[in-house]
Protein backbone atom coordinates (compact mmCIF):
# COMPACT_ATOMS: atom_id res chain seq x y z
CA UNK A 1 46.65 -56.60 -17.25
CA UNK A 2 44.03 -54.67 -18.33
CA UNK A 3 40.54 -53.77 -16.56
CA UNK A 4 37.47 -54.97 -18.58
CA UNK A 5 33.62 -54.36 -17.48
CA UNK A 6 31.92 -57.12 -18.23
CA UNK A 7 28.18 -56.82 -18.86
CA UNK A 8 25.97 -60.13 -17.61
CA UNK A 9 22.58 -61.36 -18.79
CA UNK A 10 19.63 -63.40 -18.26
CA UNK A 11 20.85 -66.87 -16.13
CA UNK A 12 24.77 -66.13 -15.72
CA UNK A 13 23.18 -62.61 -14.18
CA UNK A 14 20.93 -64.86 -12.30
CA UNK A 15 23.83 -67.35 -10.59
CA UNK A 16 26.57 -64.41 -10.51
CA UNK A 17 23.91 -62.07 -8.42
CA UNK A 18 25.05 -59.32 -10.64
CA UNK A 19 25.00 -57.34 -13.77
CA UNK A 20 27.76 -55.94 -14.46
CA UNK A 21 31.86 -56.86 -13.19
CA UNK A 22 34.91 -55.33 -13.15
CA UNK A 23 37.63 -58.04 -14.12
CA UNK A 24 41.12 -57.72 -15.05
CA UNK A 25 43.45 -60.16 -17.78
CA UNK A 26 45.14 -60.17 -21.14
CA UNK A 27 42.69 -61.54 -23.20
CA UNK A 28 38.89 -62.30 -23.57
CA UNK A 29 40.08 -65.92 -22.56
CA UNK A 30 41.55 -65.01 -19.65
CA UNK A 31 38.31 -62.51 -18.77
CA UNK A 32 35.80 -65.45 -18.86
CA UNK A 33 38.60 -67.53 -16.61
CA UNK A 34 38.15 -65.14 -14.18
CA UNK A 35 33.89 -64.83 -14.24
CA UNK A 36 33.93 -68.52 -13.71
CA UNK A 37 35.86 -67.97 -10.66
CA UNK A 38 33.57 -65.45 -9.37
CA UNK A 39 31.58 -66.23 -6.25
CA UNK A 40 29.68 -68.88 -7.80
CA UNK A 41 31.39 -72.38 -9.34
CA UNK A 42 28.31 -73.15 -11.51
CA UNK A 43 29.18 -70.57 -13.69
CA UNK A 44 32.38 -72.79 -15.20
CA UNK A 45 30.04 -75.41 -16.26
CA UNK A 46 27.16 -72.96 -17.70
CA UNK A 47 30.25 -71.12 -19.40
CA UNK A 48 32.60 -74.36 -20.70
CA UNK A 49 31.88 -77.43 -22.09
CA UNK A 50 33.53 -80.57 -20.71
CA UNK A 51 36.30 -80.00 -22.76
CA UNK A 52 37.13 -76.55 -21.76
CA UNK A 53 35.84 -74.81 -24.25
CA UNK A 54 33.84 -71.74 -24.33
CA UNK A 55 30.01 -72.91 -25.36
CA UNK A 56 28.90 -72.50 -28.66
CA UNK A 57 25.90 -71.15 -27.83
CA UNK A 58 26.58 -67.60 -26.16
CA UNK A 59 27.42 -64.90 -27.86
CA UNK A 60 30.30 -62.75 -26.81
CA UNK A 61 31.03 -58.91 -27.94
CA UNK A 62 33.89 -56.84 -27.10
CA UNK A 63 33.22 -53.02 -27.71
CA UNK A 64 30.11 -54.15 -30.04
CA UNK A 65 32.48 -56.36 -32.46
CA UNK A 66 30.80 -59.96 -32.38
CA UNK A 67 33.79 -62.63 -31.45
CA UNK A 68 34.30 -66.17 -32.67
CA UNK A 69 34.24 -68.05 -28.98
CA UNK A 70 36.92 -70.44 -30.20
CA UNK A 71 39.84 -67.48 -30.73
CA UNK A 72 39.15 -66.07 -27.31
CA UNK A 73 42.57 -66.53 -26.52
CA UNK A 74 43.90 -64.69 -29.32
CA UNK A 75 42.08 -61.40 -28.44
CA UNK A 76 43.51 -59.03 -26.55
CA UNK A 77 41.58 -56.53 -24.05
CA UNK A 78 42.57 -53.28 -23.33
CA UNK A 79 41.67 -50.82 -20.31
CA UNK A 80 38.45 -50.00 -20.50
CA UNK A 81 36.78 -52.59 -23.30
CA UNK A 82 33.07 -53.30 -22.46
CA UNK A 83 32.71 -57.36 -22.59
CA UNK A 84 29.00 -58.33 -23.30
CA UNK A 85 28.09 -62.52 -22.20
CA UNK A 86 24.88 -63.33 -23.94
CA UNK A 87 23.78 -66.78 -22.85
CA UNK A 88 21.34 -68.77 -24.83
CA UNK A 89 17.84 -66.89 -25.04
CA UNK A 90 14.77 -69.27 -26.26
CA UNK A 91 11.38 -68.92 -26.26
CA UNK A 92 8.41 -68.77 -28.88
């Protein structure tokens, strides 16, 4: 498995209490598996839909390439990959 960092915004930052995590899988699937195990339970439900799927509204990179959140599975991560979770930002 390799070790990811993943960088946290805005209201997962919030409920996770941190910034930044060190978290270890195959794939960017199995990375966000593992956030929404992390300290808070919440996080699954700000992260999935009902169906298990990733929401359509955050935006995920991995090493500054934007990713299509349904083929999560089918990316793989490598030691040291940088995995940014943009939730939903609004305002006016």
């Amino acid at each position: 498995m390799a070790k990811v960092t993943v960088m946290i915004y805005t209201t997962l930052r919030k409920n996770l209490g941190t910034a930044k995590l060190e978290l270890a899988g195959g794939n960017v699937r199995e990375i966000l598996d593992r956030l929404c195990d992390y300290k808070n339970p919440g996080v699954e439900d700000l992260i999935h839909d009902p169906e298990g799927n990733i929401r359509q509204h955050f935006v995920l990179t991995l090493n500054s390439e934007i990713l299509d959140n349904k083929k999560t599975a089918s990316v793989p991560v490598k030691d040291g990959d940088i995995l940014h979770v943009f939730p939903p930002v609004s305002g006016g």
